[in-house]
PDB file of N, CA and C in Angstrom:
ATOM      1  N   UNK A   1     -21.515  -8.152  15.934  1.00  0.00           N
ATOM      2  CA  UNK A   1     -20.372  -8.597  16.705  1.00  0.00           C
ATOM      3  C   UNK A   1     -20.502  -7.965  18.087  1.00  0.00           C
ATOM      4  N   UNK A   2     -20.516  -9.001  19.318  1.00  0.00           N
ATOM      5  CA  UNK A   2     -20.685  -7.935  20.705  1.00  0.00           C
ATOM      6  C   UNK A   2     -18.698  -8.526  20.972  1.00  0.00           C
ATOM      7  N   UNK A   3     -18.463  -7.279  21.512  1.00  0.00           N
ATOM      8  CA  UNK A   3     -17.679  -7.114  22.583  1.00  0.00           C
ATOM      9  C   UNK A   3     -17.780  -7.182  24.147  1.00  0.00           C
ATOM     10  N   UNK A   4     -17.062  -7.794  24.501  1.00  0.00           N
ATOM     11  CA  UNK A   4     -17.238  -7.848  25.884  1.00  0.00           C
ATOM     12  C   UNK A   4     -15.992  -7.529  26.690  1.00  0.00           C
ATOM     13  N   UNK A   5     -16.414  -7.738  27.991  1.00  0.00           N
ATOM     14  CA  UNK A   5     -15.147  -6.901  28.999  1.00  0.00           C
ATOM     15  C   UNK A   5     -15.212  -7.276  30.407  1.00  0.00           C
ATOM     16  N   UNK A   6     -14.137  -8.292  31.055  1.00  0.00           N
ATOM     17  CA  UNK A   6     -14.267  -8.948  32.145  1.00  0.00           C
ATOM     18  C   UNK A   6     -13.935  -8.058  33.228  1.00  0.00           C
ATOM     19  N   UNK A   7     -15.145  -7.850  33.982  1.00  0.00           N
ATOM     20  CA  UNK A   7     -15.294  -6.749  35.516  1.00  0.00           C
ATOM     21  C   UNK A   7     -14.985  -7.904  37.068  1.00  0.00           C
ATOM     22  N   UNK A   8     -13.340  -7.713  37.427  1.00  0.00           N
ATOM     23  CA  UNK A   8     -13.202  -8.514  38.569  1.00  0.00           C
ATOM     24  C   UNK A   8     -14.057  -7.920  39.273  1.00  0.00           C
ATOM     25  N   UNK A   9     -14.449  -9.260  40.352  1.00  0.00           N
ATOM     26  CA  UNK A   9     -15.252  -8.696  41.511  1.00  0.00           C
ATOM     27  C   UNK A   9     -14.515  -7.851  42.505  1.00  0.00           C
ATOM     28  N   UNK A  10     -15.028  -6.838  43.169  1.00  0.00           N
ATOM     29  CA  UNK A  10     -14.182  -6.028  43.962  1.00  0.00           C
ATOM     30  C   UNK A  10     -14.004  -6.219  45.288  1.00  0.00           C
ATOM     31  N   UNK A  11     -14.696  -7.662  45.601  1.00  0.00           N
ATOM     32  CA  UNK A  11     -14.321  -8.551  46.564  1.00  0.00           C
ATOM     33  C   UNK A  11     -13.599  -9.496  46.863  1.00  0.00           C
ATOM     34  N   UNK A  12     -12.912  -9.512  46.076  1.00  0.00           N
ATOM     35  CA  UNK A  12     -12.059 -10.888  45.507  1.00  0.00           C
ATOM     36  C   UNK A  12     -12.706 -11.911  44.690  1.00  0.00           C
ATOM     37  N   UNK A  13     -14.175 -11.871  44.194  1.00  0.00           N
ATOM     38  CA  UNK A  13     -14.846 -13.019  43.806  1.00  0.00           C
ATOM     39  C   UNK A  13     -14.334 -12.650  42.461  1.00  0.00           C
ATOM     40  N   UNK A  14     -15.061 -13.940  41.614  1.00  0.00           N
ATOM     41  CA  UNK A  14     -14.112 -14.543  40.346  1.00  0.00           C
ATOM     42  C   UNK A  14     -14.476 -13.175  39.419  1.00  0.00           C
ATOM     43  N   UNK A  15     -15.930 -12.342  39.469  1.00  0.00           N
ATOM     44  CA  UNK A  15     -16.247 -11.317  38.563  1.00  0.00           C
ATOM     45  C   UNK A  15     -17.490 -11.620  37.711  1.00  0.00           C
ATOM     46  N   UNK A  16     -17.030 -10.639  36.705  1.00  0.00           N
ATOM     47  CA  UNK A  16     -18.325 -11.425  35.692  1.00  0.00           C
ATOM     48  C   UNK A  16     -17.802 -10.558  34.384  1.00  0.00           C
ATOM     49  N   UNK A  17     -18.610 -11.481  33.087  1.00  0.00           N
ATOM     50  CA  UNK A  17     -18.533 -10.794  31.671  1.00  0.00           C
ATOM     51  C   UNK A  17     -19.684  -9.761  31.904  1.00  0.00           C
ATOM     52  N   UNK A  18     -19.244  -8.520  31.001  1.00  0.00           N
ATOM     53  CA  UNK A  18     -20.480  -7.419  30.939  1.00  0.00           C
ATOM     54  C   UNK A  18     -20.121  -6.894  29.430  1.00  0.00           C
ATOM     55  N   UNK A  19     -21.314  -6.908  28.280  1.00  0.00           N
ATOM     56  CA  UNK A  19     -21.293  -6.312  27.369  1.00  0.00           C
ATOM     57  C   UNK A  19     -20.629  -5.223  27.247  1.00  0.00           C
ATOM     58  N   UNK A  20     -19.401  -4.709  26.695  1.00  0.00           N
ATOM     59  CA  UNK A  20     -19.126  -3.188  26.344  1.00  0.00           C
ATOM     60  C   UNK A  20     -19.792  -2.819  25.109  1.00  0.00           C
ATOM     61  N   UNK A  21     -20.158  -3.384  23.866  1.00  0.00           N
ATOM     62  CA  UNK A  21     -20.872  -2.583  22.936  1.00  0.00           C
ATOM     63  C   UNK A  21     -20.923  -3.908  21.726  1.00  0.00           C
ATOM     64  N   UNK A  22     -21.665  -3.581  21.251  1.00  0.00           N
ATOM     65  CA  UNK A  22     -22.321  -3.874  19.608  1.00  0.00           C
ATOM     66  C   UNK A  22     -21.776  -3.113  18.539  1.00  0.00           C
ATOM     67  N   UNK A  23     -21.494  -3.967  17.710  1.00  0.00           N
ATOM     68  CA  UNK A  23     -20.310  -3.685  16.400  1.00  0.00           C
ATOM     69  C   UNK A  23     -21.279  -4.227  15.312  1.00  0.00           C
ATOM     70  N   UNK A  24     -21.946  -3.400  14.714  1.00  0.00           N
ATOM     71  CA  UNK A  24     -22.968  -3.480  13.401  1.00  0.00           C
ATOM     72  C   UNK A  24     -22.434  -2.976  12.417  1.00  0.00           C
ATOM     73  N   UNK A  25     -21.701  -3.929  11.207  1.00  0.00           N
ATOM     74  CA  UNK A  25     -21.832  -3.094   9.928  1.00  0.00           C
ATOM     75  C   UNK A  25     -22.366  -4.293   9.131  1.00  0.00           C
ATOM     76  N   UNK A  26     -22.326  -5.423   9.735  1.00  0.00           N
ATOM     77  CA  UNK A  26     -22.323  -6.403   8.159  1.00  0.00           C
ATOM     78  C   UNK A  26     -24.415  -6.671   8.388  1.00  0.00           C
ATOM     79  N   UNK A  27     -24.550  -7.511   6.953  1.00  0.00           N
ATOM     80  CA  UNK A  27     -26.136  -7.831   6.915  1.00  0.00           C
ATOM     81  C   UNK A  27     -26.580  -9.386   6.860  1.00  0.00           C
ATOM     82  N   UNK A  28     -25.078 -10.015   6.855  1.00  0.00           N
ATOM     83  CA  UNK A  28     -25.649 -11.201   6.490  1.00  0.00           C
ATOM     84  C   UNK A  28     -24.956 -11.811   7.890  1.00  0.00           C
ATOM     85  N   UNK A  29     -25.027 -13.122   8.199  1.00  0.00           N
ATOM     86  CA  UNK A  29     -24.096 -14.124   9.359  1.00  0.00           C
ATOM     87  C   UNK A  29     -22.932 -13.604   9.479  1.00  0.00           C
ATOM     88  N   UNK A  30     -22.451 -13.452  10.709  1.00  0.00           N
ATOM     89  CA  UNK A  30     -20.648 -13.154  10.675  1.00  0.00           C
ATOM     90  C   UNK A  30     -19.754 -14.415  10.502  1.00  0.00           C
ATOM     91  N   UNK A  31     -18.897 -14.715   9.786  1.00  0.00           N
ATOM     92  CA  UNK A  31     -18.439 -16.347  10.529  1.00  0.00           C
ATOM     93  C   UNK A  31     -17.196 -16.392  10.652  1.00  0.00           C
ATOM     94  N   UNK A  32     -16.628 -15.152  10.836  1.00  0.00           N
ATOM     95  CA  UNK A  32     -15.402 -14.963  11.795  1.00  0.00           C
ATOM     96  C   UNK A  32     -15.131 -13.886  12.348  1.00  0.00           C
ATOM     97  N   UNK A  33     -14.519 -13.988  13.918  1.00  0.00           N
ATOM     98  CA  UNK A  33     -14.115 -12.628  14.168  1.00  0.00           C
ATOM     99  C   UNK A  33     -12.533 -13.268  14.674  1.00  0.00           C
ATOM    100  N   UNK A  34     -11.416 -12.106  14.658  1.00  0.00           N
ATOM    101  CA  UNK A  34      -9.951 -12.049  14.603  1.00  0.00           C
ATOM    102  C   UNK A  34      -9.647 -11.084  15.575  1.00  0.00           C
ATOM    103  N   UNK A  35      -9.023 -10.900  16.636  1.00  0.00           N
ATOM    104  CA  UNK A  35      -8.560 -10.617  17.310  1.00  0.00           C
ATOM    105  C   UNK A  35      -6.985 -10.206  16.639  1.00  0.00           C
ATOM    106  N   UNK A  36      -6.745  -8.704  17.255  1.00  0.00           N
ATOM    107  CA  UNK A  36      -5.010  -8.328  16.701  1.00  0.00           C
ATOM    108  C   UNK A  36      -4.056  -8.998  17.932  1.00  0.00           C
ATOM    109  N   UNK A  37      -2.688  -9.927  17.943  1.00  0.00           N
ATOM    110  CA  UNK A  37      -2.132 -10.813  18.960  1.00  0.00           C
ATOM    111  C   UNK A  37      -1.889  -8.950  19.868  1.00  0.00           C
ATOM    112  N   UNK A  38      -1.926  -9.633  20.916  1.00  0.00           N
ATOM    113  CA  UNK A  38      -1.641  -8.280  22.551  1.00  0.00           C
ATOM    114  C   UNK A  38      -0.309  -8.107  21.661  1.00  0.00           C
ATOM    115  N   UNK A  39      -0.351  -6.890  21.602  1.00  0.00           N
ATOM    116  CA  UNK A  39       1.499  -6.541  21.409  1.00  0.00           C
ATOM    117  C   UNK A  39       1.900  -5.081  22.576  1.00  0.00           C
ATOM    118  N   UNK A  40       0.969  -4.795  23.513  1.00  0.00           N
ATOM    119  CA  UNK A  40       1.709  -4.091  24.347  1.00  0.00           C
ATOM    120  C   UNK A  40       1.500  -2.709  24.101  1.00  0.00           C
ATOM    121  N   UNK A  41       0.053  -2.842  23.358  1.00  0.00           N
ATOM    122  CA  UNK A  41      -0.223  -0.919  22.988  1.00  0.00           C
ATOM    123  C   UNK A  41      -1.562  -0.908  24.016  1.00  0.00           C
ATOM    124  N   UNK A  42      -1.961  -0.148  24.203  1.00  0.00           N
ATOM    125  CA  UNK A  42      -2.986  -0.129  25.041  1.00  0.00           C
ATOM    126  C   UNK A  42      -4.657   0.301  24.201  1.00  0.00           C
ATOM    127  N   UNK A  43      -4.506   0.192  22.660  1.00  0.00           N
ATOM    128  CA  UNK A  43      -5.673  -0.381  21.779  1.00  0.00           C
ATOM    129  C   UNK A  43      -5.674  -1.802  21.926  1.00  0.00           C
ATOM    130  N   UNK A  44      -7.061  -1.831  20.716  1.00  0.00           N
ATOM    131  CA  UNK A  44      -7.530  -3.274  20.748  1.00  0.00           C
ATOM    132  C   UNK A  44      -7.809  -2.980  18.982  1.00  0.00           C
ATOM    133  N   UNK A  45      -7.818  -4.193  18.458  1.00  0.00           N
ATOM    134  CA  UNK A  45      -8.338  -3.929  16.719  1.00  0.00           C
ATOM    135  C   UNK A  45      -8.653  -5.300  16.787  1.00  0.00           C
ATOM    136  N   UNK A  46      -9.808  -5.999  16.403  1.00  0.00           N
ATOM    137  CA  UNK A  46     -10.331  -7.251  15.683  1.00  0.00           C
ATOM    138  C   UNK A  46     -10.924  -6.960  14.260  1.00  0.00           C
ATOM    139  N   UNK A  47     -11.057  -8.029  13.691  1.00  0.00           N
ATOM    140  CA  UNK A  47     -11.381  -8.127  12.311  1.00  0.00           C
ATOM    141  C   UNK A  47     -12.446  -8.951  12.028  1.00  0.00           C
ATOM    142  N   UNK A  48     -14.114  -8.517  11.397  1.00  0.00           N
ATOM    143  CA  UNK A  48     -15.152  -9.613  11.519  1.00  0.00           C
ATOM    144  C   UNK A  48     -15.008  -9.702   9.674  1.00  0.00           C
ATOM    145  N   UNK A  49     -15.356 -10.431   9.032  1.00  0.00           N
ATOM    146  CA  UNK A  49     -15.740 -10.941   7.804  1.00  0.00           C
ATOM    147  C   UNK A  49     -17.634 -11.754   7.981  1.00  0.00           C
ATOM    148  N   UNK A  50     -18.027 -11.600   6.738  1.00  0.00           N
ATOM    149  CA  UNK A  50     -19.499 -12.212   6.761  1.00  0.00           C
ATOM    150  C   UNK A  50     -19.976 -12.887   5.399  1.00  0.00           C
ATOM    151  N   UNK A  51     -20.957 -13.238   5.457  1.00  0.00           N
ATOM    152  CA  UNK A  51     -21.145 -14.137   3.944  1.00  0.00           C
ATOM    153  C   UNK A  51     -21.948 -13.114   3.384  1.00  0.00           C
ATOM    154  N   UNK A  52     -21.775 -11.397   3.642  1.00  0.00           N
ATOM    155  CA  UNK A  52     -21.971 -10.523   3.022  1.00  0.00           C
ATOM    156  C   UNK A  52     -21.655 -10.168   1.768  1.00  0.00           C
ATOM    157  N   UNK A  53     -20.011 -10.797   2.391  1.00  0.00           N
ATOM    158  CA  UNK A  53     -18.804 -10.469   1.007  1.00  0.00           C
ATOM    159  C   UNK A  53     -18.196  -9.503   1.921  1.00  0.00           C
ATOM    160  N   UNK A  54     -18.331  -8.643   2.919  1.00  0.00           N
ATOM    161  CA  UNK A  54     -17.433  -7.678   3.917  1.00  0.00           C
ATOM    162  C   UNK A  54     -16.460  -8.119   5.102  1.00  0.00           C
ATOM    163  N   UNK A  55     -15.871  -7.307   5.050  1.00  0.00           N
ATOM    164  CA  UNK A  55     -14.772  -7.606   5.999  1.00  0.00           C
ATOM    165  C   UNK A  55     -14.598  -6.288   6.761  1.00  0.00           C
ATOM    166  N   UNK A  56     -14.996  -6.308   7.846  1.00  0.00           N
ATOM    167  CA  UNK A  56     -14.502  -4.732   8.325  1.00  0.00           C
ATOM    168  C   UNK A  56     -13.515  -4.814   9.759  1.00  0.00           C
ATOM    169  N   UNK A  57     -12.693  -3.581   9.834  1.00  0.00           N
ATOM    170  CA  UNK A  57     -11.443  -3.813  10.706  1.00  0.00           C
ATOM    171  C   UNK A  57     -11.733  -2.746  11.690  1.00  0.00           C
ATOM    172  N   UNK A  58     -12.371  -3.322  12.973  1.00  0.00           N
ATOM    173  CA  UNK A  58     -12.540  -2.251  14.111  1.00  0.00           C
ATOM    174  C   UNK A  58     -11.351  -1.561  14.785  1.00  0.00           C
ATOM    175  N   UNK A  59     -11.136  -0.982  15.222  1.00  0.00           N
ATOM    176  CA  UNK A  59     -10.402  -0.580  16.943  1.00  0.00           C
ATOM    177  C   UNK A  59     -11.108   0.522  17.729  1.00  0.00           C
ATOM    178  N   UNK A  60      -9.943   0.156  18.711  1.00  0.00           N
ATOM    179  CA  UNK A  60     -10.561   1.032  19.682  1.00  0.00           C
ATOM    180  C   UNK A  60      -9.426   1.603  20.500  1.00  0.00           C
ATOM    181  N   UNK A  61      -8.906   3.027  20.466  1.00  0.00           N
ATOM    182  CA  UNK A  61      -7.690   2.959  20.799  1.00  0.00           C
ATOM    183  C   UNK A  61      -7.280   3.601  22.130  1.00  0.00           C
ATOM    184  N   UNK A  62      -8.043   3.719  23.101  1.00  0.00           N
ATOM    185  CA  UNK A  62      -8.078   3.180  24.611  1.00  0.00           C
ATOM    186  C   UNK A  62      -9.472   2.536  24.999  1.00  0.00           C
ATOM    187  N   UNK A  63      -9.107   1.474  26.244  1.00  0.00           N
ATOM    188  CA  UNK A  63      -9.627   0.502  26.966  1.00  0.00           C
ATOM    189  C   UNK A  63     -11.012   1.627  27.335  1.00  0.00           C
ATOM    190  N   UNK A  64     -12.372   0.773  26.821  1.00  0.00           N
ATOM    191  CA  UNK A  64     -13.692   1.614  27.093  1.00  0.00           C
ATOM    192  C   UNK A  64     -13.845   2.482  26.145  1.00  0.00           C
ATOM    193  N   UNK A  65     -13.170   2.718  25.398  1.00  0.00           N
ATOM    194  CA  UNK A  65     -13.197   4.188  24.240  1.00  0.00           C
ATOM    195  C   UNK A  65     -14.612   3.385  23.032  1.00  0.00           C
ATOM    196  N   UNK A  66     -14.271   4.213  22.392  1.00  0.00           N
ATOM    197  CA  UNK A  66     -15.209   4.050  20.938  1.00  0.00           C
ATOM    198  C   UNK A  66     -14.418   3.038  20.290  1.00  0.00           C
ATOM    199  N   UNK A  67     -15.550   2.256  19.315  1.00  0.00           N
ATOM    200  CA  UNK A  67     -14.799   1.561  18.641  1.00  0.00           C
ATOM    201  C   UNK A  67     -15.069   2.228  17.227  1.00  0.00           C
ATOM    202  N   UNK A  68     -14.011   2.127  16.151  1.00  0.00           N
ATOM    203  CA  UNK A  68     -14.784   2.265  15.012  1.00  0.00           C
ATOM    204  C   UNK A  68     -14.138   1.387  13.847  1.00  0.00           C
ATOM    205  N   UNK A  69     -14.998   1.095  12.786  1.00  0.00           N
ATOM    206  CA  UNK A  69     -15.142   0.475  11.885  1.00  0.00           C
ATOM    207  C   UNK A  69     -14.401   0.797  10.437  1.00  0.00           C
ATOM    208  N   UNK A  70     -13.405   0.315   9.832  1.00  0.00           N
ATOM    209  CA  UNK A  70     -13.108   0.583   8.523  1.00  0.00           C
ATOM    210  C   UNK A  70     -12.868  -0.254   7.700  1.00  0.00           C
ATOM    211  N   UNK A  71     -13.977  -0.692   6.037  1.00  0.00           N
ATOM    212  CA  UNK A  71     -14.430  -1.931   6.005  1.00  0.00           C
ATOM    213  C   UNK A  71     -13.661  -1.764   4.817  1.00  0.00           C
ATOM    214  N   UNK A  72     -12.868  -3.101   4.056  1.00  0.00           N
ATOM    215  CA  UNK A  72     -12.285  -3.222   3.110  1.00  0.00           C
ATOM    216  C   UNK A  72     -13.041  -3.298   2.210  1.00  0.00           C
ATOM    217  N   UNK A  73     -12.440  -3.105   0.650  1.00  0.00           N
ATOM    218  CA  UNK A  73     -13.535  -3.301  -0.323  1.00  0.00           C
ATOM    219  C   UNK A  73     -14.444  -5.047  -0.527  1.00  0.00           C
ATOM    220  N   UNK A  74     -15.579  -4.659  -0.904  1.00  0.00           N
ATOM    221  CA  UNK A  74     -16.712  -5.806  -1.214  1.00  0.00           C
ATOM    222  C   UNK A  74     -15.379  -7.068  -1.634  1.00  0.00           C
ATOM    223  N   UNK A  75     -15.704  -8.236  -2.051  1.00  0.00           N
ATOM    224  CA  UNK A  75     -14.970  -9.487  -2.162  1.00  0.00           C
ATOM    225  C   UNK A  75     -16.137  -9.932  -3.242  1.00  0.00           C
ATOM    226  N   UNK A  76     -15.241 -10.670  -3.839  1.00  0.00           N
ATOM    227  CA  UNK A  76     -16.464 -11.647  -4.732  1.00  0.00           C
ATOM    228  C   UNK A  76     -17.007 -12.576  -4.620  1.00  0.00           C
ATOM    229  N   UNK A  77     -16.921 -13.373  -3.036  1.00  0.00           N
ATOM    230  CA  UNK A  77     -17.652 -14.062  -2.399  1.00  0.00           C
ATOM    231  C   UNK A  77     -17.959 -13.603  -1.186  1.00  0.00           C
ATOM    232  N   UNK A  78     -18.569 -14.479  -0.497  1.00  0.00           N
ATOM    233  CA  UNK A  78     -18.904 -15.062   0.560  1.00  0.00           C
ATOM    234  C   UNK A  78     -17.335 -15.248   1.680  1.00  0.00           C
ATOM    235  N   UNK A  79     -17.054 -14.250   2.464  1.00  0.00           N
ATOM    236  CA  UNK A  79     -15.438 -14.446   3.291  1.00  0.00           C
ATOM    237  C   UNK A  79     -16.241 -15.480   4.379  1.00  0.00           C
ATOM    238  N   UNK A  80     -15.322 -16.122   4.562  1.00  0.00           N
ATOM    239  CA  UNK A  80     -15.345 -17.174   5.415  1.00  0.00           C
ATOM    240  C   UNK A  80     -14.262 -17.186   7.089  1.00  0.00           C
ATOM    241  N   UNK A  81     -13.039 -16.985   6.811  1.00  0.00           N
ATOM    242  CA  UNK A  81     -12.023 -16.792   8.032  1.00  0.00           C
ATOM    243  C   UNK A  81     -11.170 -15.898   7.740  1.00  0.00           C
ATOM    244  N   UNK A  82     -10.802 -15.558   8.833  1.00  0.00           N
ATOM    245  CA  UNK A  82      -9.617 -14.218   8.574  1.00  0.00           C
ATOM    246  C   UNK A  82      -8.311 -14.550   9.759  1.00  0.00           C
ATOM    247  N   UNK A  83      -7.235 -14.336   9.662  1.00  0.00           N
ATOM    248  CA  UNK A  83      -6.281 -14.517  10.725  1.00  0.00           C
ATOM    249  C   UNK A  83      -4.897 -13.540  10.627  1.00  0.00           C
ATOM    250  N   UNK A  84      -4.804 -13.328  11.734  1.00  0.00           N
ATOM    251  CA  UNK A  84      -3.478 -12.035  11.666  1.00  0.00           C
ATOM    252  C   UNK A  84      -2.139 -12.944  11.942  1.00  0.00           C
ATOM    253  N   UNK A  85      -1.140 -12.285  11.345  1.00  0.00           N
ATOM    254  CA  UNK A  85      -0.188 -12.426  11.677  1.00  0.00           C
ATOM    255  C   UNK A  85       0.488 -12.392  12.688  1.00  0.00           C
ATOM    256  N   UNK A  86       1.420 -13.187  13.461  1.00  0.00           N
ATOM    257  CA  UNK A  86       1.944 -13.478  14.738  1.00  0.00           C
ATOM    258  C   UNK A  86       2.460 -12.290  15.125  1.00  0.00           C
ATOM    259  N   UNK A  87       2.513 -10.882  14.515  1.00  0.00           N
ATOM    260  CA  UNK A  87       2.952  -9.108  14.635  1.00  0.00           C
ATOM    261  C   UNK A  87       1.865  -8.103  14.432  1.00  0.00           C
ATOM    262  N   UNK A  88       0.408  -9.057  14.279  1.00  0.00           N
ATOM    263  CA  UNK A  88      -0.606  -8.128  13.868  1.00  0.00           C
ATOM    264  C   UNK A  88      -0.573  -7.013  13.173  1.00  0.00           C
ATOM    265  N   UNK A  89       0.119  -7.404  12.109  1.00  0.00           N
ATOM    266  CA  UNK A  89       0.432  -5.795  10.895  1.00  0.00           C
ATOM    267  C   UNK A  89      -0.168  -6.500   9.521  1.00  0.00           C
ATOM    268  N   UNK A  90      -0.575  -8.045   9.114  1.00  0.00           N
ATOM    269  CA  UNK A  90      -1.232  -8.804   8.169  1.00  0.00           C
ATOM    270  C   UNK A  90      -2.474  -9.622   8.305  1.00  0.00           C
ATOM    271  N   UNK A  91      -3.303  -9.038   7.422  1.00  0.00           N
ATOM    272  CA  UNK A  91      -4.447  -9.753   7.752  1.00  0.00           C
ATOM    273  C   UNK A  91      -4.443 -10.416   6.674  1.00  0.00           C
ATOM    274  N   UNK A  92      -4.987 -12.095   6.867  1.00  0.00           N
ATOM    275  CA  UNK A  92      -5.167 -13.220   5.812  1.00  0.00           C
ATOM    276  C   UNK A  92      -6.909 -13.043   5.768  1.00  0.00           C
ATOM    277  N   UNK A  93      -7.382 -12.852   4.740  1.00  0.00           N
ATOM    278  CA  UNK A  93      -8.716 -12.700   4.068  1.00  0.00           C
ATOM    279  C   UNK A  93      -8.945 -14.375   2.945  1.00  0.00           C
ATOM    280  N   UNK A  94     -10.191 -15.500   3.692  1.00  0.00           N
ATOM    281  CA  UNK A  94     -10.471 -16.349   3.099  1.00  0.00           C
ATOM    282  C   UNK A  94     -11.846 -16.064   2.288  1.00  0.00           C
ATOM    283  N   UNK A  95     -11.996 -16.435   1.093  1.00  0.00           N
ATOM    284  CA  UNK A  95     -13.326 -16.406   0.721  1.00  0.00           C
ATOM    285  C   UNK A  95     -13.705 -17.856   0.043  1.00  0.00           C
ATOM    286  N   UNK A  96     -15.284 -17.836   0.008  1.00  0.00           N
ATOM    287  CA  UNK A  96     -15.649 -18.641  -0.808  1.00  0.00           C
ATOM    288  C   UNK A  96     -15.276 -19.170  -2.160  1.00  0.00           C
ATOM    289  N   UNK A  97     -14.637 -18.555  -2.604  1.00  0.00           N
ATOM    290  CA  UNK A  97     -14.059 -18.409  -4.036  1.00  0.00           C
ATOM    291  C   UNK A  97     -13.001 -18.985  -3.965  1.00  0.00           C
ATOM    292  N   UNK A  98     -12.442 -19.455  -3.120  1.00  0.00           N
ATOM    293  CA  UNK A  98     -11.299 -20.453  -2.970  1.00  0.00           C
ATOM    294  C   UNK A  98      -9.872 -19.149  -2.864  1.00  0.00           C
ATOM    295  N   UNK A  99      -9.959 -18.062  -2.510  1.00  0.00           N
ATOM    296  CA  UNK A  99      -8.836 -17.428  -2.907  1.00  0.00           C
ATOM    297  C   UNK A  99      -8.464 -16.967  -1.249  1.00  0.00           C
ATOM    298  N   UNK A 100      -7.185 -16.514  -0.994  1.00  0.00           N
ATOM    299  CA  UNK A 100      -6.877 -16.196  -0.084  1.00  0.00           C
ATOM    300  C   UNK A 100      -6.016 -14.142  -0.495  1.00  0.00           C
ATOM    301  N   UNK A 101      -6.211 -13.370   0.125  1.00  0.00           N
ATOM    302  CA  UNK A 101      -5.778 -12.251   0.093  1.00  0.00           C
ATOM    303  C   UNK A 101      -5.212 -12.055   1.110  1.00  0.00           C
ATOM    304  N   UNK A 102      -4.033 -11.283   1.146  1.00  0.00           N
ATOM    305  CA  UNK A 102      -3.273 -10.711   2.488  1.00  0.00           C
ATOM    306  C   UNK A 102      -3.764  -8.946   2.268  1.00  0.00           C
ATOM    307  N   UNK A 103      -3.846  -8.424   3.761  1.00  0.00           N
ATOM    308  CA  UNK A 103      -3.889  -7.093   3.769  1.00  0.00           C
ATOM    309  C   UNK A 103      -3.243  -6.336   4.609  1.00  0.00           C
ATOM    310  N   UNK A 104      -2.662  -5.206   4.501  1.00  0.00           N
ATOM    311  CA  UNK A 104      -2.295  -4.702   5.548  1.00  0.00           C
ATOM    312  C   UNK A 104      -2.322  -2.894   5.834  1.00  0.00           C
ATOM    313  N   UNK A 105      -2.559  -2.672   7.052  1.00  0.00           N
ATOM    314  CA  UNK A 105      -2.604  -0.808   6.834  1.00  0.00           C
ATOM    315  C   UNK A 105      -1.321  -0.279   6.735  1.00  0.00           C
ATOM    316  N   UNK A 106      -1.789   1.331   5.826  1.00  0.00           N
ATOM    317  CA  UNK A 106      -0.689   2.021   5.141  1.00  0.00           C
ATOM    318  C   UNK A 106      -0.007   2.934   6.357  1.00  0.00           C
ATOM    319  N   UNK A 107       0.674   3.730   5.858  1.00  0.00           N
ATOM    320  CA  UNK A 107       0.916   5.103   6.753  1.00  0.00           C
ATOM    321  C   UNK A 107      -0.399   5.590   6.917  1.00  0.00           C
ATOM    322  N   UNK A 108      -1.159   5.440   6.103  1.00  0.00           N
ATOM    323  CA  UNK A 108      -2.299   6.954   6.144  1.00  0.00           C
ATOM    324  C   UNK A 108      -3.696   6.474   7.055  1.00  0.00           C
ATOM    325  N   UNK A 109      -3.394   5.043   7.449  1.00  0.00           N
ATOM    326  CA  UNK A 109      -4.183   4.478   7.771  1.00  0.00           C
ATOM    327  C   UNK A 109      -5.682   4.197   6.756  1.00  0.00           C
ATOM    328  N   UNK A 110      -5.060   3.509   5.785  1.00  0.00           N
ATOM    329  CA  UNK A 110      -6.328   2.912   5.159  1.00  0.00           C
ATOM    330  C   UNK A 110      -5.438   1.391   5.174  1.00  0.00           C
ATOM    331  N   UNK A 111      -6.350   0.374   4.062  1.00  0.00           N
ATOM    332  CA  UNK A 111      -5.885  -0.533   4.018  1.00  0.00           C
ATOM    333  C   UNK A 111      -5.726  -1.063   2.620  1.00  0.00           C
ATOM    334  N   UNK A 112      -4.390  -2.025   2.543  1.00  0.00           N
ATOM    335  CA  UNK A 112      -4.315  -2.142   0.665  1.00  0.00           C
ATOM    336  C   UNK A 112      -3.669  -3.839   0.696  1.00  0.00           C
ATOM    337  N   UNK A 113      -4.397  -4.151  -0.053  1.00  0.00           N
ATOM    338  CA  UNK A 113      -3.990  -5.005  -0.436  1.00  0.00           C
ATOM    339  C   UNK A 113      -2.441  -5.743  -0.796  1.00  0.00           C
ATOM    340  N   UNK A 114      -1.944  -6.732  -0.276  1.00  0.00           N
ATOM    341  CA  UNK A 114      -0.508  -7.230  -0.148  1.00  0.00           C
ATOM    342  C   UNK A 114      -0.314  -7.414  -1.456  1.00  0.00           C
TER     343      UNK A 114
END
């Protein structure tokens, strides 16, 4: 999964995209990544799934910082799409298996199942 990060030009010109970093945990195709909706914190958290069977939930909790990775347990398929909730506190987990899972983080910051 690359991240990226739009650098206005400091001339007034339109700018340009510039890689901020590479997000490696999965082994197989990714075939979704999820974005958490802007709610006005100054992190970022997306969510990639792969036909690994993984799903892992990045952030990064200031602009340029580290990102890091915390991957839910294995699935019994192949995940396919993932989508947050219009409050970004629920993540919808699709798999091959025809099933849909909701997830969401605890106090302690892990993640459990709805």
């Amino acid at each position: 999964v690359r991240v990226y990060r739009f650098a206005p030009g400091s001339d007034g010109s339109d700018g340009t995209w510039m890689l901020e970093t590479t997000l490696a945990r999965h082994e197989e195709w990714v075939r979704d990544v999820a974005w958490v909706p802007a709610g006005g914190l100054p992190s970022n958290m997306l969510a990639s799934c792969s036909e690994d069977r993984t799903v892992v939930i990045w952030k990064q909790n200031e602009a340029g910082g580290a990102w890091t990775g915390a991957p839910l347990p294995t699935f019994a398929a192949p995940v396919w799409r993932l989508s947050w909730s219009t409050t970004g506190n629920i993540l919808a987990v699709s798999c091959g298996d025809n099933s849909v899972t909701l997830w969401k983080e605890t106090l302690s910051r892990s993640w459990e199942q709805v």
